[in-house]
N, C-alpha and C. Protein backbone atom coordinates (compact mmCIF):
# COMPACT_ATOMS: atom_id res chain seq x y z
N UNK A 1 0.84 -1.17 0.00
CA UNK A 1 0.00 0.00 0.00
C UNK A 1 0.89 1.24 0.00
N UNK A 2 0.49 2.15 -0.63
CA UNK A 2 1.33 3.88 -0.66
C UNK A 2 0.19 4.24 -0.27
N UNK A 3 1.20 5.43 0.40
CA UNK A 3 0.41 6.73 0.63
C UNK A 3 1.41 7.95 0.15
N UNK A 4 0.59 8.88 -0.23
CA UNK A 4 0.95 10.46 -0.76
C UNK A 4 1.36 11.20 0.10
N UNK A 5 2.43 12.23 0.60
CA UNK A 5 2.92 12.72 1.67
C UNK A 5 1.79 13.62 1.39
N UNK A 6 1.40 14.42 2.71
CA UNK A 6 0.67 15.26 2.49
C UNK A 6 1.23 16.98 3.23
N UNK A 7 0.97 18.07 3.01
CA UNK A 7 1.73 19.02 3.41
C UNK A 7 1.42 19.06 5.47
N UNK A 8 2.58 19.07 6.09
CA UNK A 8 2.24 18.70 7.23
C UNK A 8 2.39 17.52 7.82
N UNK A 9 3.01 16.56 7.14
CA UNK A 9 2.89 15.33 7.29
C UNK A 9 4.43 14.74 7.35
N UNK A 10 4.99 13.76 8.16
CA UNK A 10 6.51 14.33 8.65
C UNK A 10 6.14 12.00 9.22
N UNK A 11 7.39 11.57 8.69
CA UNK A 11 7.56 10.01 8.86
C UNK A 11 7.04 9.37 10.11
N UNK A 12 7.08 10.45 11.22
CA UNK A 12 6.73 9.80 12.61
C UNK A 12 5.42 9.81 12.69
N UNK A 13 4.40 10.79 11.59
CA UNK A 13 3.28 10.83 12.10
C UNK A 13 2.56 9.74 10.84
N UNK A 14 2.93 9.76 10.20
CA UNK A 14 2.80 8.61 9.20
C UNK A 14 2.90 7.28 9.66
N UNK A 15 4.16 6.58 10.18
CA UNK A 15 4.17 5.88 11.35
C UNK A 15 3.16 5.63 12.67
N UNK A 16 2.99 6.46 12.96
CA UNK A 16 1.79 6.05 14.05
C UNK A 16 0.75 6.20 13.34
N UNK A 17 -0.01 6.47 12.49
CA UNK A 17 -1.10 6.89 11.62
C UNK A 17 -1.56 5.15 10.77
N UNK A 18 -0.62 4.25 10.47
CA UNK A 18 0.11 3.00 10.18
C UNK A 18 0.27 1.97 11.11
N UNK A 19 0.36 2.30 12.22
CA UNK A 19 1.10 1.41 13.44
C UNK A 19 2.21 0.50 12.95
N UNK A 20 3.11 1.78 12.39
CA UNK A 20 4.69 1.27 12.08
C UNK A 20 5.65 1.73 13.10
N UNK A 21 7.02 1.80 12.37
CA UNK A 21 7.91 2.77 12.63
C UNK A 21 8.84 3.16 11.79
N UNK A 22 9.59 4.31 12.02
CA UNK A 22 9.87 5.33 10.66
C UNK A 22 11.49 4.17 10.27
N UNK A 23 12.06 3.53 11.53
CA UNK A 23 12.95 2.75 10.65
C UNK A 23 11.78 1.39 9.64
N UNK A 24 10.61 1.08 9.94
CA UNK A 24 10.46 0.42 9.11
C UNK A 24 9.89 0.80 7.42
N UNK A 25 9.76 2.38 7.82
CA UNK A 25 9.30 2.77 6.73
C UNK A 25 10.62 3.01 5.56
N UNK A 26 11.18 3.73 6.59
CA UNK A 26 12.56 3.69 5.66
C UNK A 26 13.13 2.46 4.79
N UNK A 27 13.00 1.21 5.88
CA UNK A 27 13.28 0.20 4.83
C UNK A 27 12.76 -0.30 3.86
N UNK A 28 11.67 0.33 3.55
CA UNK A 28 10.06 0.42 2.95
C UNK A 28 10.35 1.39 1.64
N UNK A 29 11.22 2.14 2.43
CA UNK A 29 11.79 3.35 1.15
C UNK A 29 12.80 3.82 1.03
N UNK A 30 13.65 2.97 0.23
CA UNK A 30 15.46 3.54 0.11
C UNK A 30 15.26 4.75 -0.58
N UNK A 31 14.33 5.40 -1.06
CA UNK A 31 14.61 6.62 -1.79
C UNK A 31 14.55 7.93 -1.07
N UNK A 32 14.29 7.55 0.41
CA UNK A 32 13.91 8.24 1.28
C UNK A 32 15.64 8.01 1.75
N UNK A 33 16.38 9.61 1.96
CA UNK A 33 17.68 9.61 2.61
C UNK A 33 17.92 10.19 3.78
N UNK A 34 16.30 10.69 3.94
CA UNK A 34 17.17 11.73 5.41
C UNK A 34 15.44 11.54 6.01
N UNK A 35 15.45 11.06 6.53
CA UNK A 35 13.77 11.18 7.45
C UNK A 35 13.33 12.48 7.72
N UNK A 36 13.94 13.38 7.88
CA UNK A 36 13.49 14.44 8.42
C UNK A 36 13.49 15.76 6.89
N UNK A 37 13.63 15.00 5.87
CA UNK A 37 13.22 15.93 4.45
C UNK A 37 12.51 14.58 3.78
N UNK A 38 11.14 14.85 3.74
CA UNK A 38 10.15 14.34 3.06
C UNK A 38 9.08 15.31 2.15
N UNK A 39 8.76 15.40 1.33
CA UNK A 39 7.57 16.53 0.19
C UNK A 39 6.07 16.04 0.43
N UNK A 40 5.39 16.91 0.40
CA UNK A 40 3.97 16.56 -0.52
C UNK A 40 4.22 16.67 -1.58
N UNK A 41 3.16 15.53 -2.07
CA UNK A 41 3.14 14.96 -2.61
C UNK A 41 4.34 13.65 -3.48
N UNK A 42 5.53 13.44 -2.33
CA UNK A 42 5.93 12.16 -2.89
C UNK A 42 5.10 10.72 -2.66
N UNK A 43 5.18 10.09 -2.89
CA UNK A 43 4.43 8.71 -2.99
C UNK A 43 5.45 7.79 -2.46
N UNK A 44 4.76 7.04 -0.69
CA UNK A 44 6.10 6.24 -0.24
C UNK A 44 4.91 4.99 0.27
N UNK A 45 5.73 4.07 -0.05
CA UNK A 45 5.33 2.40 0.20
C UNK A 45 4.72 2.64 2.13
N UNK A 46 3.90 2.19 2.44
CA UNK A 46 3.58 2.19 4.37
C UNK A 46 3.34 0.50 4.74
N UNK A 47 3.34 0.17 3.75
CA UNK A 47 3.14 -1.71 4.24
C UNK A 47 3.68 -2.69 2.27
N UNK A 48 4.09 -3.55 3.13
CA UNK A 48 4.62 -4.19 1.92
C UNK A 48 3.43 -5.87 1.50
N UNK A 49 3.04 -5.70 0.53
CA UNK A 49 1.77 -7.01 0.42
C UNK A 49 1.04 -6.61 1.17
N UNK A 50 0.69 -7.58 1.59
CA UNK A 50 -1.02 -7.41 3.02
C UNK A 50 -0.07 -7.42 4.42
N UNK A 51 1.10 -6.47 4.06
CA UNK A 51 1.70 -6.59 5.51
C UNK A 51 0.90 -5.45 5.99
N UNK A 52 0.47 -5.18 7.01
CA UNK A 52 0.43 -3.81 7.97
C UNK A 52 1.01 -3.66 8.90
N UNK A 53 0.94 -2.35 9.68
CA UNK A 53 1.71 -2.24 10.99
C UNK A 53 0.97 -2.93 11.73
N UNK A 54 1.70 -3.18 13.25
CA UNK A 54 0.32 -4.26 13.58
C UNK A 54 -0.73 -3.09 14.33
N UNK A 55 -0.18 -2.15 14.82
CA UNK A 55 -1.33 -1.40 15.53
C UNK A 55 -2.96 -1.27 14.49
N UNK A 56 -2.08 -1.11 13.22
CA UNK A 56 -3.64 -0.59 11.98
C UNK A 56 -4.53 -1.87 12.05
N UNK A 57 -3.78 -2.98 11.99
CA UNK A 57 -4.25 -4.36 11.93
C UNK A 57 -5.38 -4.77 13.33
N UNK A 58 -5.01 -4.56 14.08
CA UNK A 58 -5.56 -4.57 15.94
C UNK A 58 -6.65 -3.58 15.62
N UNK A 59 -6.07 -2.38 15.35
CA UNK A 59 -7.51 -1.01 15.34
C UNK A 59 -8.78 -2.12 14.18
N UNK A 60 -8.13 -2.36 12.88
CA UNK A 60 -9.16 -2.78 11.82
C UNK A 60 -10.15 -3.86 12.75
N UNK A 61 -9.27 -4.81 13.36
CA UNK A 61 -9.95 -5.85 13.45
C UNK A 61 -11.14 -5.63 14.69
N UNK A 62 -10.29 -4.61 15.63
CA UNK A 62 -11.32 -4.53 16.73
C UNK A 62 -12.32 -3.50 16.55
N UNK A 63 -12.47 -3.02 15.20
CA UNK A 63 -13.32 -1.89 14.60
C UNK A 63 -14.29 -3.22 14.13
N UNK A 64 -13.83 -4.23 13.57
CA UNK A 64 -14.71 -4.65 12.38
C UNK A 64 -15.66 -5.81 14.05
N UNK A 65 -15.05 -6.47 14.73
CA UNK A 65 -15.54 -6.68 15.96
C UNK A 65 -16.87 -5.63 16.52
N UNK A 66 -16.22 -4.91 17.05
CA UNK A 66 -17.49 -3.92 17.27
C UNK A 66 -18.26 -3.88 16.22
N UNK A 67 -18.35 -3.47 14.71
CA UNK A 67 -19.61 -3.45 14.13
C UNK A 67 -20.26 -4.54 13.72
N UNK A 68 -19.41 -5.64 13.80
CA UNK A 68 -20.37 -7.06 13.80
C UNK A 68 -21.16 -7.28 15.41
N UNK A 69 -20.88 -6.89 16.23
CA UNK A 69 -21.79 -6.88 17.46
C UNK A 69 -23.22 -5.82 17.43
N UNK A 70 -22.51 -4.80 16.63
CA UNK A 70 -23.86 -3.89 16.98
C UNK A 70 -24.53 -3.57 15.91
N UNK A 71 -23.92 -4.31 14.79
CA UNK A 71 -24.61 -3.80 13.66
C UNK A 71 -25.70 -5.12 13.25
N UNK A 72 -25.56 -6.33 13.62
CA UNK A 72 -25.88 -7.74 13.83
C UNK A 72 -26.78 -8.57 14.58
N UNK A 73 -27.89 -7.79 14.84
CA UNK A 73 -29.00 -8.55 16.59
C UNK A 73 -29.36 -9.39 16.18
């Protein structure tokens, strides 16, 4: 999956936004040389295949949990 830098938007908060971390993003993106100079609008990899961070993975699943309980009588 990519995501688009957006103006305001800086690797650490991308990272938690993901439930990564910015060394895993980096390894995610050799084109990325300095973490702390990133653009809007570059386009950087945040999970590789159906990998996710695991926090996004935990939030999805315990999101999709809750609406099968209440959406379901």
């Amino acid at each position: 999956m990519y995501y688009i830098i957006r103006p305001g938007d800086s690797l650490h908060s991308i990272a938690n936004k993901y439930g990564t971390t910015i060394s895993k993003l980096m390894a995610l993106n050799p084109q990325i040389s300095n973490p702390h100079h990133i653009h809007p609008g570059e386009r950087i990899r945040v999970s590789y295949g159906n990998q996710w961070g695991s926090e996004y993975a935990r939030r999805s699943k315990s999101s999709s949990k809750w609406s099968d309980k209440h959406h379901h009588r």
